[in-house]
Structures are given as structure tokens and as C-alpha cells.
C-alpha atoms as a PDB file:
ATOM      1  CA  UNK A   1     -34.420  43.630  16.161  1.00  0.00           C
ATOM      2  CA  UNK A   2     -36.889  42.550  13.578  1.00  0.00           C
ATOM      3  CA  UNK A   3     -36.216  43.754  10.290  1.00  0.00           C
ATOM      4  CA  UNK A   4     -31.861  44.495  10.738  1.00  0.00           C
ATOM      5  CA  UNK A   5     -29.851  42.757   8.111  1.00  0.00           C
ATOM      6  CA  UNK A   6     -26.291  43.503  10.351  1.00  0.00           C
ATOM      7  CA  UNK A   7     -24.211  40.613  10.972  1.00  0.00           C
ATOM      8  CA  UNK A   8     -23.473  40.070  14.574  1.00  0.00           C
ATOM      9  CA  UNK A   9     -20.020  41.556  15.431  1.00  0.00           C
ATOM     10  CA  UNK A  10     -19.488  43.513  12.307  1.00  0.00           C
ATOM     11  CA  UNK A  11     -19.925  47.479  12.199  1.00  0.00           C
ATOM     12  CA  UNK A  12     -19.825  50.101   9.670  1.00  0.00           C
ATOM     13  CA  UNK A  13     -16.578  50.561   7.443  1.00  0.00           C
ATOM     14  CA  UNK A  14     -14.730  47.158   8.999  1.00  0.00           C
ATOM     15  CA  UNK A  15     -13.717  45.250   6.148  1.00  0.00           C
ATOM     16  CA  UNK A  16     -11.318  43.008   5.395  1.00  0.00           C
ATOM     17  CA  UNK A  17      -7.833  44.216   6.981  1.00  0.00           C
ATOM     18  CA  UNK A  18      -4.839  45.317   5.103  1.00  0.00           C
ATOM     19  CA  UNK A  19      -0.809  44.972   5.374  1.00  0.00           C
ATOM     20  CA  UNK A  20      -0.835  48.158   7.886  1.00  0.00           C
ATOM     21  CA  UNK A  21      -2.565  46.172  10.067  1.00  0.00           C
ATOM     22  CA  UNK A  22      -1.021  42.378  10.057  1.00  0.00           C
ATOM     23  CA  UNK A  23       2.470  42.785   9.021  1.00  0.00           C
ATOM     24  CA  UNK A  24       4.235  42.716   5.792  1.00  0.00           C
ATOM     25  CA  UNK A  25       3.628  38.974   3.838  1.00  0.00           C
ATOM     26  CA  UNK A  26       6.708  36.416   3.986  1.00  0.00           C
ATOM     27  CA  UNK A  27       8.657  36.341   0.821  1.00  0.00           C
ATOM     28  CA  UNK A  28       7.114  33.549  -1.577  1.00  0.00           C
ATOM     29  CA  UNK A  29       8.539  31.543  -4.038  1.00  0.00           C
ATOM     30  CA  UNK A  30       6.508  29.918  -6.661  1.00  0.00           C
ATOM     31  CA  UNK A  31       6.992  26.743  -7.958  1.00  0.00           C
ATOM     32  CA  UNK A  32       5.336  25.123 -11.153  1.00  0.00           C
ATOM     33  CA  UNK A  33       4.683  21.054 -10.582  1.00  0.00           C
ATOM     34  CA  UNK A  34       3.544  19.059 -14.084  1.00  0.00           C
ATOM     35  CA  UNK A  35       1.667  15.524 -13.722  1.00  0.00           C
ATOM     36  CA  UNK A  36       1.835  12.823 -16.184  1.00  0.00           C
ATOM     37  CA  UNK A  37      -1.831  14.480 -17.650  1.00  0.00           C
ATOM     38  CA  UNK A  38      -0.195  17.461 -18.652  1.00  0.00           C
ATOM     39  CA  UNK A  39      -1.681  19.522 -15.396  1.00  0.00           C
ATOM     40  CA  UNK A  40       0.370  22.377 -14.269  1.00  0.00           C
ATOM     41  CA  UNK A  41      -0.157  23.720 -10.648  1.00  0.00           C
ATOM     42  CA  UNK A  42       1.746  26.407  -9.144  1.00  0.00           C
ATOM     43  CA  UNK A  43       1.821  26.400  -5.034  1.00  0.00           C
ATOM     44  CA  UNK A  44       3.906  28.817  -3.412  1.00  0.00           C
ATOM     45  CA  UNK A  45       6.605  28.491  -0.649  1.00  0.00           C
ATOM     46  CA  UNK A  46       8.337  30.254   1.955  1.00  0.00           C
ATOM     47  CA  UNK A  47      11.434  31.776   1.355  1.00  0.00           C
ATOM     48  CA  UNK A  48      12.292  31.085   4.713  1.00  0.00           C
ATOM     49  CA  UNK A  49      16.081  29.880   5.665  1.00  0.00           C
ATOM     50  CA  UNK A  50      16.615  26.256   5.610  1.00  0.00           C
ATOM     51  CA  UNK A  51      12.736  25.660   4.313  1.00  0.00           C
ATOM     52  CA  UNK A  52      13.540  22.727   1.410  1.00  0.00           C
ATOM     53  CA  UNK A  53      10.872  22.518  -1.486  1.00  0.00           C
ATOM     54  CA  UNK A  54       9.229  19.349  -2.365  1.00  0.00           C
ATOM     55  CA  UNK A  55      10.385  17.466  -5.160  1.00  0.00           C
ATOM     56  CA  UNK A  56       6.664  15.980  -5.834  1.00  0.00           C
ATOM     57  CA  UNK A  57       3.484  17.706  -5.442  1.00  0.00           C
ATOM     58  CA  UNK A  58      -0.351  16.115  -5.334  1.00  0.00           C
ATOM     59  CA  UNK A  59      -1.601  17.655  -8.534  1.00  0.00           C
ATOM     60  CA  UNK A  60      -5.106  19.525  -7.508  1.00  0.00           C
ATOM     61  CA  UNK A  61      -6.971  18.627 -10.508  1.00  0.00           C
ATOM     62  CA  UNK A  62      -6.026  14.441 -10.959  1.00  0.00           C
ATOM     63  CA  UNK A  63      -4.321  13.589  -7.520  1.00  0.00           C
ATOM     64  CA  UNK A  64      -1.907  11.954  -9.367  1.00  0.00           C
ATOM     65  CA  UNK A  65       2.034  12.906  -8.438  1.00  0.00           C
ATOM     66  CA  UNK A  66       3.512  15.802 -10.005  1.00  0.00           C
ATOM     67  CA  UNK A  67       7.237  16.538 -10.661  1.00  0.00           C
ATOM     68  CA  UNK A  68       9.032  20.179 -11.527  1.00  0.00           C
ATOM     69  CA  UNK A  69       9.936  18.419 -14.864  1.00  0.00           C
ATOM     70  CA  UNK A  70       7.209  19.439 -17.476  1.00  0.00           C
ATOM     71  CA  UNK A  71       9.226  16.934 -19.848  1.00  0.00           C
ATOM     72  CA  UNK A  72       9.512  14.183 -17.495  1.00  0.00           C
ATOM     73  CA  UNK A  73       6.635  13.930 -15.341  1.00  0.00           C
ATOM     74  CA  UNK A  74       6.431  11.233 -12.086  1.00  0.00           C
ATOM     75  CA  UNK A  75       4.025   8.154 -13.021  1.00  0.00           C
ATOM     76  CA  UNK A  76       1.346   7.564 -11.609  1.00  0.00           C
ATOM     77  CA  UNK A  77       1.310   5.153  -8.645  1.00  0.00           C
ATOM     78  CA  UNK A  78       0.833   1.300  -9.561  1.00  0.00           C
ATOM     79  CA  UNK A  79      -2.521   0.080  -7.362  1.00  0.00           C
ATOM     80  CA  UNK A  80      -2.837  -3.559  -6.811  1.00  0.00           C
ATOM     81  CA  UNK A  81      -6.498  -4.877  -6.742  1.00  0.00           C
ATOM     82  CA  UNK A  82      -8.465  -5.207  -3.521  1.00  0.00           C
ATOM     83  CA  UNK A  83      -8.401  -8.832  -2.060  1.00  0.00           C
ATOM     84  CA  UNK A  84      -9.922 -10.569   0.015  1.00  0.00           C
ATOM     85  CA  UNK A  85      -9.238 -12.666   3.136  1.00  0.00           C
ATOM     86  CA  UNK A  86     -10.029 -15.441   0.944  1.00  0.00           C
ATOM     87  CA  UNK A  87      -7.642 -14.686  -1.433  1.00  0.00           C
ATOM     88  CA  UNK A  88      -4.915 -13.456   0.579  1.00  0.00           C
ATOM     89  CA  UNK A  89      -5.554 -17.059   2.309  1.00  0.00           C
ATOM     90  CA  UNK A  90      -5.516 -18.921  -0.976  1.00  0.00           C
ATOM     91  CA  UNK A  91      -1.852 -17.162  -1.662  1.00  0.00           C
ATOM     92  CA  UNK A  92      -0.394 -19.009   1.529  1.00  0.00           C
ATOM     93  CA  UNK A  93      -2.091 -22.585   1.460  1.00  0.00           C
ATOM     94  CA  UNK A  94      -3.259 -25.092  -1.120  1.00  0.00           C
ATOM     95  CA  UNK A  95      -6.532 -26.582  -1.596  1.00  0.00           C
ATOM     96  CA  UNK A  96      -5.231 -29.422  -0.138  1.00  0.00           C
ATOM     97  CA  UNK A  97      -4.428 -27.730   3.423  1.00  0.00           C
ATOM     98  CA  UNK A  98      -7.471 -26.542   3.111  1.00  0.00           C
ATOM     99  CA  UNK A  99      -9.409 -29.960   3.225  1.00  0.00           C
ATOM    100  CA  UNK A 100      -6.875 -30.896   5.797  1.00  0.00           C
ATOM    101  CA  UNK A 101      -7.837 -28.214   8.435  1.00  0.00           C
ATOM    102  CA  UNK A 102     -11.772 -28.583   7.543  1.00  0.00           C
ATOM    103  CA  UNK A 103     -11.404 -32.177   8.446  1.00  0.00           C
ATOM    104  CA  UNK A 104      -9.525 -31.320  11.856  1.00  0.00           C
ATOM    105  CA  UNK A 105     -12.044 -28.746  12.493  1.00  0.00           C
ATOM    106  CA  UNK A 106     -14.685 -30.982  11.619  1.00  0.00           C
ATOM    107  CA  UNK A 107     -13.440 -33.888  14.175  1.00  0.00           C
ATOM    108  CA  UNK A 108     -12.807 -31.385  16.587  1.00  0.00           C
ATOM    109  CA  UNK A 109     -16.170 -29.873  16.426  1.00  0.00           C
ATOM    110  CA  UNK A 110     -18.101 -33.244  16.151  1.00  0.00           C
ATOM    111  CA  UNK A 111     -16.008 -35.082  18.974  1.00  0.00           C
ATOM    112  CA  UNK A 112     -17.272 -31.862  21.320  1.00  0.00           C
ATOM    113  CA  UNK A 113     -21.259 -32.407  20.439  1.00  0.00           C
ATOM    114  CA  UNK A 114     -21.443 -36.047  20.496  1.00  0.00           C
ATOM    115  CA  UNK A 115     -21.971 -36.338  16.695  1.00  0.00           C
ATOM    116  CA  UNK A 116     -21.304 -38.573  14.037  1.00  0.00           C
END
């Protein structure tokens, strides 16, 4: 087998198969989405019974949510910043709980090894 460029399971003349051989395609419907960056994208749908259409669509080129009203596009997501645990902690209690429950966990700590 040295030297044969055939792919494994292929032969002569197959190729890629037609409609005559898997079926007529479903009836499509296309529709166009716009984001707020002026991207159109155009996914297509079943026109199956009962199949509902998405108002909002992940544009393919930004990620950013697009809406079937060129004129009126969806805007984009607000993100908050990441915080931390520290911050997150800082939101609930005050600097002064804070010195409270370091000297508790400071007695605490010192009355289990004996020190001063």
C-alpha cells in the first residue's frame, strides 16, 4: 500500500450525495437580524407548524444581541465589573465590623495557643 493516495472508505465516482438520495430539504424561511453595530446576519428557519422565530439573535460577527428592527436595534448588554470577595464583603460590613471580628478571631485564636 505504499505509494496510494485513496482515502480509506471512499471509491471511485462517490461524492457528495444529492436530493435523490436524502429527501427533499424542509421549507426555510430566512430572517434578517441587525445589531446595534450595524451587522446584518441572515439565519434561516424551519417552516415547520407551530416552530416560533426568535425575536433576538447572537450577531456572528460582534456577539452582541440583534433585533429584526434594522432601525431600532437591541443594546448591548450592561456588564458590571468583576469583584472580588473582598469587595463583595466590603458592600455588606463596615470597617468597623471588620476590626470587630479580627479582634474576636484574634482572642479566639490566642486563648487556643496559650498566647498573649
Amino acid at each position: 500500500m505504499v505509494g496510494t493516495n485513496a482515502i480509506r472508505g471512499s471509491r471511485v465516482g462517490s461524492g457528495p450525495m444529492g436530493e435523490a438520495e436524502r429527501g427533499e430539504s424542509a421549507p426555510r424561511v430566512h430572517v434578517s437580524y441587525w445589531c446595534s453595530n450595524g451587522h446584518e446576519s441572515r439565519p434561516s428557519f424551519s417552516r415547520e407548524e407551530g416552530l416560533e422565530i426568535p425575536q433576538t439573535w447572537d450577531c456572528p460577527r460582534c456577539g452582541l444581541p440583534a433585533g429584526q428592527d434594522k432601525d431600532n436595534p437591541p443594546s448591548a448588554p450592561r456588564t458590571e465589573p468583576y469583584k472580588t470577595h473582598l469587595a463583595y464583603v466590603k458592600e455588606r460590613r463596615s470597617a468597623a465590623d471588620g476590626e470587630e471580628l479580627l479582634d474576636e478571631a484574634l482572642k479566639a485564636l490566642r486563648g487556643r495557643t496559650g498566647g498573649a
